[in-house]
PDB file of N, CA and C in Angstrom:
ATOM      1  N   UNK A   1     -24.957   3.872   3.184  1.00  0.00           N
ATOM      2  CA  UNK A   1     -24.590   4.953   4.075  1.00  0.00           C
ATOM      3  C   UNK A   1     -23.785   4.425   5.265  1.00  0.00           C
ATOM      4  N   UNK A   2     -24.113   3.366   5.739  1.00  0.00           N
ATOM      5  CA  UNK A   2     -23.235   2.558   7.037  1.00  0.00           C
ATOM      6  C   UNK A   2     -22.129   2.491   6.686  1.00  0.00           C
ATOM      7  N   UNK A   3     -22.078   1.970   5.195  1.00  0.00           N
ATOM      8  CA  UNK A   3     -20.603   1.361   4.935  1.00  0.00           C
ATOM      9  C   UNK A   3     -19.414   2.592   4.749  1.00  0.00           C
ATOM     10  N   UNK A   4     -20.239   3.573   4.227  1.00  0.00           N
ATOM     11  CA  UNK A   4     -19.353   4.606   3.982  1.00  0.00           C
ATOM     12  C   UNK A   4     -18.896   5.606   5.308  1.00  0.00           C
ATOM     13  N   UNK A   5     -19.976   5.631   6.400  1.00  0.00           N
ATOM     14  CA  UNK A   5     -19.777   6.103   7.578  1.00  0.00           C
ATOM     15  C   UNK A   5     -18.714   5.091   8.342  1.00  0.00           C
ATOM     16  N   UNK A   6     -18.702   3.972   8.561  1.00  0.00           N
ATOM     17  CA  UNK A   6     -17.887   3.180   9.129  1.00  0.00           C
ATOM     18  C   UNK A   6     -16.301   2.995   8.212  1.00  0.00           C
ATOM     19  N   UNK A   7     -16.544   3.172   6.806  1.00  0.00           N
ATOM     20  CA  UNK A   7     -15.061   3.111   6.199  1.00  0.00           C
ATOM     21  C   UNK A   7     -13.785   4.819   6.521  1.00  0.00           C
ATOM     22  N   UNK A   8     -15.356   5.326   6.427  1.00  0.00           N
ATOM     23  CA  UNK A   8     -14.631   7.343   7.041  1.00  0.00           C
ATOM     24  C   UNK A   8     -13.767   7.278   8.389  1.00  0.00           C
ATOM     25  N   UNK A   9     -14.807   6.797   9.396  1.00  0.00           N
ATOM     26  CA  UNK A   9     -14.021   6.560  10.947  1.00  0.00           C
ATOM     27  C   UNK A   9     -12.727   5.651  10.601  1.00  0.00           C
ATOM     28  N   UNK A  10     -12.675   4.495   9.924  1.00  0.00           N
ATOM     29  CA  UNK A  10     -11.302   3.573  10.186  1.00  0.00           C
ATOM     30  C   UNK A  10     -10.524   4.585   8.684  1.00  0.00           C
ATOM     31  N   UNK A  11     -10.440   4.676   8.262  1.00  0.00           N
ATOM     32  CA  UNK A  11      -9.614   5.640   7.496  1.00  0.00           C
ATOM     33  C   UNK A  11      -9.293   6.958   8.438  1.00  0.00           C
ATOM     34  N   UNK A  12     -10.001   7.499   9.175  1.00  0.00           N
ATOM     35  CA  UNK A  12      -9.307   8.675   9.739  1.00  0.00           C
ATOM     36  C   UNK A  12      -8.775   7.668  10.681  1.00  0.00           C
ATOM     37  N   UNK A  13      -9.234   7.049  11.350  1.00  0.00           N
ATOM     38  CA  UNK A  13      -8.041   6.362  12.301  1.00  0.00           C
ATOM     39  C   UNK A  13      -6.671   5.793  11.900  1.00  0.00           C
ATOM     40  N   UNK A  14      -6.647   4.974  10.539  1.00  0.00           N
ATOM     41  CA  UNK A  14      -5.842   4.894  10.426  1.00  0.00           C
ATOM     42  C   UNK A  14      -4.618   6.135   9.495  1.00  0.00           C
ATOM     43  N   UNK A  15      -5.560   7.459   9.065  1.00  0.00           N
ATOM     44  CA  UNK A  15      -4.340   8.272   8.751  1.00  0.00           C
ATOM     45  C   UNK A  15      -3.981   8.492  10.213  1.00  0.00           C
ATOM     46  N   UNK A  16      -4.625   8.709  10.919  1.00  0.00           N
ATOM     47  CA  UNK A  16      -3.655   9.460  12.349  1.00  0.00           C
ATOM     48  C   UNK A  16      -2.358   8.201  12.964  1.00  0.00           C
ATOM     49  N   UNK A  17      -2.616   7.376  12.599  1.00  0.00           N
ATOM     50  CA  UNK A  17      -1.813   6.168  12.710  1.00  0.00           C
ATOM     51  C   UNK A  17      -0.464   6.013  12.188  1.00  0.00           C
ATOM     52  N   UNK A  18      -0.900   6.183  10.626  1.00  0.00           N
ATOM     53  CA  UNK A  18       0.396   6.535   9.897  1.00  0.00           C
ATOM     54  C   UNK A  18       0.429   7.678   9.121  1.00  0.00           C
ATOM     55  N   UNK A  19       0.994   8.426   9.671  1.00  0.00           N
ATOM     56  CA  UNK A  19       1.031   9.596   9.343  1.00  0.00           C
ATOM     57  C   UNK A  19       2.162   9.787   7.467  1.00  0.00           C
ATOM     58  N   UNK A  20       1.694   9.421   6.945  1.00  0.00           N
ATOM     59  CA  UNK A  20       2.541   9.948   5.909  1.00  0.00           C
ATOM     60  C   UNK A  20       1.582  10.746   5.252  1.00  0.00           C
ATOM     61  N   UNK A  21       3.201  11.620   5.084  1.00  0.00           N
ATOM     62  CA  UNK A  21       3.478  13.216   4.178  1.00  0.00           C
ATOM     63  C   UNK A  21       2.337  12.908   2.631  1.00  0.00           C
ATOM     64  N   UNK A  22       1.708  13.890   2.305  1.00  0.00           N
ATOM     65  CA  UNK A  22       1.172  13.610   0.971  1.00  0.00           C
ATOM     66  C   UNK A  22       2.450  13.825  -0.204  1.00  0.00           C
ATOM     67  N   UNK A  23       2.353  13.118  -1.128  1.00  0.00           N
ATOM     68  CA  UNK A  23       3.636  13.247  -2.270  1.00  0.00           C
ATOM     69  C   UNK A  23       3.993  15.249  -2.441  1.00  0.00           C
ATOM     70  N   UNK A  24       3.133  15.637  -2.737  1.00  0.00           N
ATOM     71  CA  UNK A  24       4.081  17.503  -3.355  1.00  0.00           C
ATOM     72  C   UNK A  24       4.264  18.330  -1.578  1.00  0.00           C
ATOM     73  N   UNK A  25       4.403  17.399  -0.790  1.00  0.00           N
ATOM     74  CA  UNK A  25       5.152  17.734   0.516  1.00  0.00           C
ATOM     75  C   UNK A  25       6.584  16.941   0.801  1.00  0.00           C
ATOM     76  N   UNK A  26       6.421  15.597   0.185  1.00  0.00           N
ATOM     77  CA  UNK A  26       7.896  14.735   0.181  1.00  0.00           C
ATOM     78  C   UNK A  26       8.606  15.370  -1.248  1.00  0.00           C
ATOM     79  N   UNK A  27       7.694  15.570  -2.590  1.00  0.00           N
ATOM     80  CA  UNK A  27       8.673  15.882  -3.671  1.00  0.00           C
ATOM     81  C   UNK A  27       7.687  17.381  -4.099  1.00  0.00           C
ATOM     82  N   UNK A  28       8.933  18.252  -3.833  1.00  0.00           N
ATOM     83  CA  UNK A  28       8.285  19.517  -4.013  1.00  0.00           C
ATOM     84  C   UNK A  28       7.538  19.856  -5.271  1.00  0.00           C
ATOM     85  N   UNK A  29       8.330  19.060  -6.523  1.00  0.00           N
ATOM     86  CA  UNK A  29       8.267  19.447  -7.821  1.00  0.00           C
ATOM     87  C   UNK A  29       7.168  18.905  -8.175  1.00  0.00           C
ATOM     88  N   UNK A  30       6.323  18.294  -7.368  1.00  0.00           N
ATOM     89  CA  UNK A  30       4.988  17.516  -7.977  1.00  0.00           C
ATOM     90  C   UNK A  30       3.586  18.703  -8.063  1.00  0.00           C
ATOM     91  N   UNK A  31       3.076  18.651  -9.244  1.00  0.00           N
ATOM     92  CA  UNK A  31       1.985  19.309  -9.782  1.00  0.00           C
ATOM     93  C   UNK A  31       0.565  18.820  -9.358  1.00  0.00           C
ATOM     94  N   UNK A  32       0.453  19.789  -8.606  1.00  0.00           N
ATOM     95  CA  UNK A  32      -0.694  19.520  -7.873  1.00  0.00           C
ATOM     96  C   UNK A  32      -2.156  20.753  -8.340  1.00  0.00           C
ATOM     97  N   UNK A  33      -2.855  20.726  -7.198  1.00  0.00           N
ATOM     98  CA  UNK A  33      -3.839  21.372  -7.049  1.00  0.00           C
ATOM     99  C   UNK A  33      -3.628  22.536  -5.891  1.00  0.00           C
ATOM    100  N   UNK A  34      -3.915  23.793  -6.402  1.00  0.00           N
ATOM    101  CA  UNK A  34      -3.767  25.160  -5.795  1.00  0.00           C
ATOM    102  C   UNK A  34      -4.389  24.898  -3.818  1.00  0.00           C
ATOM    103  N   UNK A  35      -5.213  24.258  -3.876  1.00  0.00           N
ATOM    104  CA  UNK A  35      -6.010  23.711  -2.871  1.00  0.00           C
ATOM    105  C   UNK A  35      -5.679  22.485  -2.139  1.00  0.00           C
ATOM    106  N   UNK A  36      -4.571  22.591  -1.191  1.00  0.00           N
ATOM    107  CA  UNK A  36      -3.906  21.222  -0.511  1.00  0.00           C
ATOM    108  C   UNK A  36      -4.519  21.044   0.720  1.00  0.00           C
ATOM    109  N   UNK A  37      -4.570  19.990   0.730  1.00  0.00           N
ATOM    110  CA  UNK A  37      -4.474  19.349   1.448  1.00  0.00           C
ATOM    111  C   UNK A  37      -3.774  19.047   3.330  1.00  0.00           C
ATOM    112  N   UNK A  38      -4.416  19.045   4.696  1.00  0.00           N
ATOM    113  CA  UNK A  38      -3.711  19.618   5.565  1.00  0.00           C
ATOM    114  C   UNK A  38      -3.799  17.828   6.073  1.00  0.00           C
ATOM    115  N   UNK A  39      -4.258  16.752   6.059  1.00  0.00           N
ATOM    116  CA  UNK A  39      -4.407  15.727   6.819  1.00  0.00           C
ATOM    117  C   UNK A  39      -3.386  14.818   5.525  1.00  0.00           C
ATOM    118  N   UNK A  40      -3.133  13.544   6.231  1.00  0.00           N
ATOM    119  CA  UNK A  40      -2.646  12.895   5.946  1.00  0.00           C
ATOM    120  C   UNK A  40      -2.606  12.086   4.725  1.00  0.00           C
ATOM    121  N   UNK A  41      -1.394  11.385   3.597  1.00  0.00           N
ATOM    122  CA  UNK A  41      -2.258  10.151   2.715  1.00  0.00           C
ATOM    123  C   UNK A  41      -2.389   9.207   3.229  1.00  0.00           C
ATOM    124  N   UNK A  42      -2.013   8.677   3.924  1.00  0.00           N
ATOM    125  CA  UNK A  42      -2.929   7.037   4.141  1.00  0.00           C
ATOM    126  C   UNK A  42      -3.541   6.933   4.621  1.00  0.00           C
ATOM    127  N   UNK A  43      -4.508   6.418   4.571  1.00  0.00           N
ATOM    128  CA  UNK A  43      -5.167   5.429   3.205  1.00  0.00           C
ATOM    129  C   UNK A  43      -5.697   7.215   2.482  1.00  0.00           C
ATOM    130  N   UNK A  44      -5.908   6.576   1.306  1.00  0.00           N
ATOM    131  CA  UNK A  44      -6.625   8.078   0.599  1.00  0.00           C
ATOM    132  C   UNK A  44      -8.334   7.756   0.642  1.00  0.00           C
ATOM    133  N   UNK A  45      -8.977   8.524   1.463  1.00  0.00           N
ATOM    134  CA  UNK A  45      -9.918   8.887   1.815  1.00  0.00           C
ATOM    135  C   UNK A  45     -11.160   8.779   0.751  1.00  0.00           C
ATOM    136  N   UNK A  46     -11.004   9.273  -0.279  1.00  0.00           N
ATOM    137  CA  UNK A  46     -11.924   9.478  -1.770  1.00  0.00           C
ATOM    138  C   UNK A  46     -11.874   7.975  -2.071  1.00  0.00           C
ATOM    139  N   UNK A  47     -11.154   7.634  -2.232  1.00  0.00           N
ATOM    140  CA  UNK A  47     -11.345   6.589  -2.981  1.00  0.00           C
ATOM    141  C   UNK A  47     -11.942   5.468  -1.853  1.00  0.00           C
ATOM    142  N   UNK A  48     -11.547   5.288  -0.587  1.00  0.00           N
ATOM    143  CA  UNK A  48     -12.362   4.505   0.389  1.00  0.00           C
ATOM    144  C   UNK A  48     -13.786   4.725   0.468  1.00  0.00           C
ATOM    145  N   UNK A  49     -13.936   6.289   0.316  1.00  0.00           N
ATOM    146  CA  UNK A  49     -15.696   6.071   0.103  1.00  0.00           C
ATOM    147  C   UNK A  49     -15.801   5.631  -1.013  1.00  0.00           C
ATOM    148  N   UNK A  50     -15.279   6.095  -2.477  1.00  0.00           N
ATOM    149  CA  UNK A  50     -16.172   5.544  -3.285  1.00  0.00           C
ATOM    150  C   UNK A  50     -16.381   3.964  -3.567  1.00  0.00           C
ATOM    151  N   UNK A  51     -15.531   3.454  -3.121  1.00  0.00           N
ATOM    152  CA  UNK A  51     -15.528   1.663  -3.304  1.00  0.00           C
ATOM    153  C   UNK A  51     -16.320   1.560  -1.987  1.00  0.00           C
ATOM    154  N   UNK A  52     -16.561   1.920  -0.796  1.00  0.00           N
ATOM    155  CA  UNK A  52     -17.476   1.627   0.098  1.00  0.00           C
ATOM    156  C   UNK A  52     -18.544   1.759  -0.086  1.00  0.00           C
ATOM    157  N   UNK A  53     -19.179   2.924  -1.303  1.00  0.00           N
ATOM    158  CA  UNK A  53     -20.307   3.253  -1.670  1.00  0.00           C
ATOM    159  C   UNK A  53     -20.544   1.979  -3.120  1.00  0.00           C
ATOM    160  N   UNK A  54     -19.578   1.978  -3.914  1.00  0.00           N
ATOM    161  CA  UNK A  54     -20.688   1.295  -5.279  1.00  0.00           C
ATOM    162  C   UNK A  54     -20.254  -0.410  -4.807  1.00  0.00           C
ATOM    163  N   UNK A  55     -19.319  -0.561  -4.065  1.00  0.00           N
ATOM    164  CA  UNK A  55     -19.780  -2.685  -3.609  1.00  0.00           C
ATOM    165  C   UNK A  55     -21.001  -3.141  -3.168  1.00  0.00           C
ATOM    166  N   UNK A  56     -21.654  -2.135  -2.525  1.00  0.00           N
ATOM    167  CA  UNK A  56     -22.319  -3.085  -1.495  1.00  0.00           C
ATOM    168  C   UNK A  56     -23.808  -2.905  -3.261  1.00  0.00           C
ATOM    169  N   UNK A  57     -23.235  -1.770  -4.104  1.00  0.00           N
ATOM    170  CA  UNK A  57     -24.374  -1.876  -5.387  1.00  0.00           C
ATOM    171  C   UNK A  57     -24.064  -2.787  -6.225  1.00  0.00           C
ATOM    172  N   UNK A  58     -22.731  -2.535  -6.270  1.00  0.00           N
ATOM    173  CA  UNK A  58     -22.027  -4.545  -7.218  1.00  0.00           C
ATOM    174  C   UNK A  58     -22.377  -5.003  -6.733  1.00  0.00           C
ATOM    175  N   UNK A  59     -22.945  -5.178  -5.678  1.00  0.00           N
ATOM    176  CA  UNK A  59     -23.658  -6.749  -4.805  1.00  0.00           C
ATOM    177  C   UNK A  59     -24.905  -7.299  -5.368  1.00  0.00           C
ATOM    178  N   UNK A  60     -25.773  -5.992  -5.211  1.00  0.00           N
ATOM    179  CA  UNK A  60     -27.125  -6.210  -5.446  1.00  0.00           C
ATOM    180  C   UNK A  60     -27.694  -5.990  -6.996  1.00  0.00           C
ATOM    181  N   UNK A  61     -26.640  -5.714  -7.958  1.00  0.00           N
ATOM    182  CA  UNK A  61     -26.792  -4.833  -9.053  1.00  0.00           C
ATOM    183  C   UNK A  61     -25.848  -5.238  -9.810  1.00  0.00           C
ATOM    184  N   UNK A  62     -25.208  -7.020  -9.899  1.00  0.00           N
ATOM    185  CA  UNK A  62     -24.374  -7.183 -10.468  1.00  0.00           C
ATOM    186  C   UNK A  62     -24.107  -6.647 -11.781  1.00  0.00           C
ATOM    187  N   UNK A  63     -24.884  -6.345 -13.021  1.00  0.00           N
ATOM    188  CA  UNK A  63     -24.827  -5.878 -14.344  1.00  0.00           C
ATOM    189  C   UNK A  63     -24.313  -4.811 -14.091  1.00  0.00           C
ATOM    190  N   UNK A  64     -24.035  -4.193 -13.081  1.00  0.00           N
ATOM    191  CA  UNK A  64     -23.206  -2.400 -13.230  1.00  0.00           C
ATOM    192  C   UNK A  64     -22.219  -2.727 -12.797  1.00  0.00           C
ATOM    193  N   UNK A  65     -21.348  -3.753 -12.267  1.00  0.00           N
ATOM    194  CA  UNK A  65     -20.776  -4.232 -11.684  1.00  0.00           C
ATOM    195  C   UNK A  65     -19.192  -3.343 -12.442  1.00  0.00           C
ATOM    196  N   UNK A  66     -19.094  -3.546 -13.490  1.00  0.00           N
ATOM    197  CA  UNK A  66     -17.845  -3.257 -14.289  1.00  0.00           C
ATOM    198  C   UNK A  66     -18.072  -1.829 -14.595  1.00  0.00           C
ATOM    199  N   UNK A  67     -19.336  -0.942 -14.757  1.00  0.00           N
ATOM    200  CA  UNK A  67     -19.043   0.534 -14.536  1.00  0.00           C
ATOM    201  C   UNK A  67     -18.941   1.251 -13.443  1.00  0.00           C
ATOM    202  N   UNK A  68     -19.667   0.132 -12.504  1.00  0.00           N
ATOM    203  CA  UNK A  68     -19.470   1.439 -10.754  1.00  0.00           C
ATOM    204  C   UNK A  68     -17.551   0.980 -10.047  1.00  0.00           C
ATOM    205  N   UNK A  69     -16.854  -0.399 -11.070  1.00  0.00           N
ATOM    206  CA  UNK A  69     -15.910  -0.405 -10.391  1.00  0.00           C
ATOM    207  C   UNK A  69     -14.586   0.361 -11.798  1.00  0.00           C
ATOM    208  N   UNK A  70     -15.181   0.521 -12.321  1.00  0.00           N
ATOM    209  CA  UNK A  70     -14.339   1.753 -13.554  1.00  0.00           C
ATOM    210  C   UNK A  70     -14.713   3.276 -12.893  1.00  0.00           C
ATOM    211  N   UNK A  71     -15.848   3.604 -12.447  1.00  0.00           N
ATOM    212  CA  UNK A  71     -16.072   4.818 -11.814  1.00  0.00           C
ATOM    213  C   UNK A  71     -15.079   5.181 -10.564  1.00  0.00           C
ATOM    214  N   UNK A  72     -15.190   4.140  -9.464  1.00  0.00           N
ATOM    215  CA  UNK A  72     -14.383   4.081  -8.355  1.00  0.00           C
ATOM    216  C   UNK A  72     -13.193   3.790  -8.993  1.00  0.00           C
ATOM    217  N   UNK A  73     -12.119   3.287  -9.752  1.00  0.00           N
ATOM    218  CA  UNK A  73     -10.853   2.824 -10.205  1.00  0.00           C
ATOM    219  C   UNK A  73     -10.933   4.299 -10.625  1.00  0.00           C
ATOM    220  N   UNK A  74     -11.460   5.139 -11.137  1.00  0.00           N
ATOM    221  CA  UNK A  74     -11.668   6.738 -12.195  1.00  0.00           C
ATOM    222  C   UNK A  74     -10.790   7.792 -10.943  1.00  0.00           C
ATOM    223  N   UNK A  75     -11.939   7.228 -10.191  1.00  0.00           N
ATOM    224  CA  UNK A  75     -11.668   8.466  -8.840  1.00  0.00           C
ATOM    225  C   UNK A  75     -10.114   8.054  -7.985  1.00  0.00           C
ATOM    226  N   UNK A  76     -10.161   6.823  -7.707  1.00  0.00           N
ATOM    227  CA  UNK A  76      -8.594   6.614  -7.197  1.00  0.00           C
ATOM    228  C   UNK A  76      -7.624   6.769  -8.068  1.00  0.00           C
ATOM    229  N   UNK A  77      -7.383   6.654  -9.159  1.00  0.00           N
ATOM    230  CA  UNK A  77      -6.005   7.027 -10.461  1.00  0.00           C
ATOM    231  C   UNK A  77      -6.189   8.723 -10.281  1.00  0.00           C
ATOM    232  N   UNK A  78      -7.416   9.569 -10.213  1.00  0.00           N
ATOM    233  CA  UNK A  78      -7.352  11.034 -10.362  1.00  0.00           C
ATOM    234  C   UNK A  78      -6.608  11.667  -9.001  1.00  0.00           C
ATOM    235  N   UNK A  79      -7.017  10.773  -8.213  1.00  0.00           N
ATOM    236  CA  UNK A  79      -6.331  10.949  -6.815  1.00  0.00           C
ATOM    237  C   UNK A  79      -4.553  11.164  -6.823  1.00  0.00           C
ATOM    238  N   UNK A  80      -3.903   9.883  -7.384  1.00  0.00           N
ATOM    239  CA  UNK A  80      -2.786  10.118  -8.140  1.00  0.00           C
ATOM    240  C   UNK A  80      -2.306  10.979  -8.967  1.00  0.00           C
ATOM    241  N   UNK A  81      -2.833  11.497  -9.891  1.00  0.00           N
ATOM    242  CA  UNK A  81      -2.924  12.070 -11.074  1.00  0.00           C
ATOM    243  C   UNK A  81      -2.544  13.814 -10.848  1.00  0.00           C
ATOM    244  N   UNK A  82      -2.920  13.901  -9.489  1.00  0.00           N
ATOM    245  CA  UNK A  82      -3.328  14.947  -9.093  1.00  0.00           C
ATOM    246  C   UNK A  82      -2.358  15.756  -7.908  1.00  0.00           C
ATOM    247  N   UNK A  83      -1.530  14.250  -7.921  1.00  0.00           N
ATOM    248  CA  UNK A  83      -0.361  14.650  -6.717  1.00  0.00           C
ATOM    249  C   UNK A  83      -0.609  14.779  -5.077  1.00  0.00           C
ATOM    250  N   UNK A  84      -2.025  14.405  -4.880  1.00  0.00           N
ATOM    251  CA  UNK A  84      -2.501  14.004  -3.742  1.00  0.00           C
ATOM    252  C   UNK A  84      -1.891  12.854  -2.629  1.00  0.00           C
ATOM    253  N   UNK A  85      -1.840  11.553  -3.639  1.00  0.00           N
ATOM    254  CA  UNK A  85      -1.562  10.662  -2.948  1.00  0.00           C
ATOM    255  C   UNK A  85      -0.971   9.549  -3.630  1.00  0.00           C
ATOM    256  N   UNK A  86      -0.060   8.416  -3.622  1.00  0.00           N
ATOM    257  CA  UNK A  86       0.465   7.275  -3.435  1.00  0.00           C
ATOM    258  C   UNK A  86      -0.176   6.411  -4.409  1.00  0.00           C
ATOM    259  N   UNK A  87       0.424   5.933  -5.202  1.00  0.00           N
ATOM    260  CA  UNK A  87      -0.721   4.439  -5.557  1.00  0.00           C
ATOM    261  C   UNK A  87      -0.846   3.718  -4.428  1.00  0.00           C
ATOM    262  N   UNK A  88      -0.189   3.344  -3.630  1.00  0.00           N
ATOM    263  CA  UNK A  88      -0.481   2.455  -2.459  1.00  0.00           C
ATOM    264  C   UNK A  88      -1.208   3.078  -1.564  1.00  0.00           C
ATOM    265  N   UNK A  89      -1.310   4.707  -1.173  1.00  0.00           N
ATOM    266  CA  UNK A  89      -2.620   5.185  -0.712  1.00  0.00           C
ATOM    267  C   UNK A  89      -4.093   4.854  -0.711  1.00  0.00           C
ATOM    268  N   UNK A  90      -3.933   5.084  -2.531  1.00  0.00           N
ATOM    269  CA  UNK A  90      -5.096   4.776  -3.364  1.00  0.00           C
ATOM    270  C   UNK A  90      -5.793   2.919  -3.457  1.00  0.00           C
ATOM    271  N   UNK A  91      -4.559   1.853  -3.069  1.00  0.00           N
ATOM    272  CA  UNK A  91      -5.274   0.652  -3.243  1.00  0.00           C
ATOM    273  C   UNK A  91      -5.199   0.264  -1.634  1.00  0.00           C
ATOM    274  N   UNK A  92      -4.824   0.865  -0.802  1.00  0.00           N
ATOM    275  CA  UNK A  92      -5.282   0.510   0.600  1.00  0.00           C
ATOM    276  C   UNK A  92      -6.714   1.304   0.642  1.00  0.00           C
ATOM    277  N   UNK A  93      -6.998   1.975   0.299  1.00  0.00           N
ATOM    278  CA  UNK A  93      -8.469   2.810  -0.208  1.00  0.00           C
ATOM    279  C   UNK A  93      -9.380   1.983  -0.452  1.00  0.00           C
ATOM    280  N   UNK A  94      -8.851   1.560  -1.697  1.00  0.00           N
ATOM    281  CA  UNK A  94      -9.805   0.686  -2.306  1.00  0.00           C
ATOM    282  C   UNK A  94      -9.901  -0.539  -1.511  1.00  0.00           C
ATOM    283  N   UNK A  95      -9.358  -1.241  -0.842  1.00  0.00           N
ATOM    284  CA  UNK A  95      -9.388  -2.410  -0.102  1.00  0.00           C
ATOM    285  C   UNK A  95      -9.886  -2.129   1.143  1.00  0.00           C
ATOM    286  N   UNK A  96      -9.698  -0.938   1.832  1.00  0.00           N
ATOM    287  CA  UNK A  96     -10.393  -0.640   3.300  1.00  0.00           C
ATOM    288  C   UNK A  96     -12.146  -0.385   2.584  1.00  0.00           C
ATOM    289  N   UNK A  97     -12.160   0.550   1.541  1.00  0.00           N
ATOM    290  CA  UNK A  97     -13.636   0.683   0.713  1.00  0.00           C
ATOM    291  C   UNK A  97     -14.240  -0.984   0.277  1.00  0.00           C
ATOM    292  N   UNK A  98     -13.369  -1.652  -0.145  1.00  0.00           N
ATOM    293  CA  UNK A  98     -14.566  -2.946  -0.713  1.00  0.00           C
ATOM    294  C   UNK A  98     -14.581  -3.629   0.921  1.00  0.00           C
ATOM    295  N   UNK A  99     -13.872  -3.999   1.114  1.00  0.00           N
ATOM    296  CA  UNK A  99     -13.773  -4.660   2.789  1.00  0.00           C
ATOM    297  C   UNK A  99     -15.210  -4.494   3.654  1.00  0.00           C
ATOM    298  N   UNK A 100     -15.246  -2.484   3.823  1.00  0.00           N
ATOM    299  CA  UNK A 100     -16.055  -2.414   4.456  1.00  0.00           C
ATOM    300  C   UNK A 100     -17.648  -2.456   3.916  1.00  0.00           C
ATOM    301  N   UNK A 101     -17.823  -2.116   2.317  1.00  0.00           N
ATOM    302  CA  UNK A 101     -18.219  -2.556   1.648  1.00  0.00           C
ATOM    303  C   UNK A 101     -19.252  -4.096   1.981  1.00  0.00           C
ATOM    304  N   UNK A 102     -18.213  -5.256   1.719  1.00  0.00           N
ATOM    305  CA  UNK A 102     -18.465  -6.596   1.666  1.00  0.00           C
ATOM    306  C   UNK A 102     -19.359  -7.040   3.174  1.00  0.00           C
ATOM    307  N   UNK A 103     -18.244  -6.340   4.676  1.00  0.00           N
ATOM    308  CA  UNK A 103     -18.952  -6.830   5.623  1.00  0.00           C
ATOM    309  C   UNK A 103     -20.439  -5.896   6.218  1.00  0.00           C
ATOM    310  N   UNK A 104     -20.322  -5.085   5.316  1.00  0.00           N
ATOM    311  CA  UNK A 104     -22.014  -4.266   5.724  1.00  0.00           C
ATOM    312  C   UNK A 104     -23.282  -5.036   5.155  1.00  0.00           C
ATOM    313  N   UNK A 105     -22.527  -5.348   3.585  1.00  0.00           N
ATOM    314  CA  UNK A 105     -23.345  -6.738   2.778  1.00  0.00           C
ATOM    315  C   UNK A 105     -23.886  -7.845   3.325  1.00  0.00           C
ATOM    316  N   UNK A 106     -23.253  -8.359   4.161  1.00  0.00           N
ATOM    317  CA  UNK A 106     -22.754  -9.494   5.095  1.00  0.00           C
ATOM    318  C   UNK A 106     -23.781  -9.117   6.247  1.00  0.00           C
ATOM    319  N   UNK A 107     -23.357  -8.457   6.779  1.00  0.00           N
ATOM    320  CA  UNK A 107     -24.169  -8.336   8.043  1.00  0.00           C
ATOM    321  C   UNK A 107     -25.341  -8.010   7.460  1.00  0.00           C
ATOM    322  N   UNK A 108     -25.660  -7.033   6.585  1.00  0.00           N
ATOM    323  CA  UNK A 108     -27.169  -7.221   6.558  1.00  0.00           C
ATOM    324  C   UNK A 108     -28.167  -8.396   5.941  1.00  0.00           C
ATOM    325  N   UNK A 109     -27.339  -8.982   5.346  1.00  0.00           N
ATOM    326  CA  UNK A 109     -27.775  -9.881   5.142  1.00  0.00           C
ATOM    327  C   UNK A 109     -28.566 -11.074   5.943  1.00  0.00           C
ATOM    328  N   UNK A 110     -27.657 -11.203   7.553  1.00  0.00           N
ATOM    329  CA  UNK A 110     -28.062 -11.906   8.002  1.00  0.00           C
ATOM    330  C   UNK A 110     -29.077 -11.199   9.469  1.00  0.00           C
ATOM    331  N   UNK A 111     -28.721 -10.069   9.406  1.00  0.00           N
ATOM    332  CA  UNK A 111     -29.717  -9.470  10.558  1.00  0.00           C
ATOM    333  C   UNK A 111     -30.881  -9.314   9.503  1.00  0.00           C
ATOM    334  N   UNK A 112     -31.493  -8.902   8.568  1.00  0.00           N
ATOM    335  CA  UNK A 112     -32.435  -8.923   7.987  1.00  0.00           C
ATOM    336  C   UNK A 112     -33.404 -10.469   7.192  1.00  0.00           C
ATOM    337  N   UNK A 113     -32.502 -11.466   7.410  1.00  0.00           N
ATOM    338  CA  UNK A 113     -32.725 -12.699   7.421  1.00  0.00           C
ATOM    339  C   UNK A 113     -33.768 -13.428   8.135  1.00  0.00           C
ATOM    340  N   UNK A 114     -33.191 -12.661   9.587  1.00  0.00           N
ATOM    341  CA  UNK A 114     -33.583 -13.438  10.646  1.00  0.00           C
ATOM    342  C   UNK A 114     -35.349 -13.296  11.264  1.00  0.00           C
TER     343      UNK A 114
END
C-alpha cells in the first residue's frame, strides 16, 4: 500500500511536469475508448500502480514472479492498445512502479530489521 501511495503522488507530480497530450488528442484518428481521459500521459498512471503493487510480491513470492510481471506487462500494453498512452508512457510506468516498488522493499527491510 506505501509503495503504491508514494508511486501515485510522484506520477501525478510528474504528469503536471510534463504535460503531454494523450495520443487520440495528438492523432485524432486513434481508436480509443468512449470515456477519455482529462489529465495527462506521462508517466501512465495504471501501469505505475500495478508494477508498484506486484514487486514488492516478486520480492517476497519469487515463484509468481513471471505471472504478477506478465499481469503488470498485460495492463501496460492494454494501456497502449487502447489509445490512452505512449509506449514510453507505459515503460516510464513501469520503471517509476518497480523503482518505487524496490525502495519500499528496501526500506522495510531495514527499519524492521532493526
Amino acid at each position: 500500500m506505501i509503495a503504491l501511495t508514494i508511486s501515485h503522488i510522484l506520477a501525478s507530480i510528474i504528469k503536471k511536469k510534463y504535460q503531454r497530450n494523450r495520443p487520440y488528442l495528438t492523432y485524432p484518428e486513434t481508436k480509443t475508448l468512449s470515456k477519455l481521459l482529462k489529465d495527462h500521459s506521462f508517466p501512465s498512471g495504471h501501469t505505475t500502480s500495478i508494477f508498484s503493487i506486484v514487486t514488492p510480491f516478486m520480492y517476497h513470492v519469487p515463484s509468481m514472479t513471471i505471472y504478477l510481471f506478465l499481469l503488470a506487462s498485460i495492463v501496460g500494453v492494454s494501456r497502449i492498445y487502447i489509445g490512452l498512452h505512449y509506449p514510453s508512457d507505459v515503460m516510464a510506468g513501469a520503471i517509476l512502479g518497480v523503482g518505487t516498488g524496490i525502495v519500499i522493499v528496501y526500506f522495510n527491510a531495514v527499519v524492521f530489521t532493526i
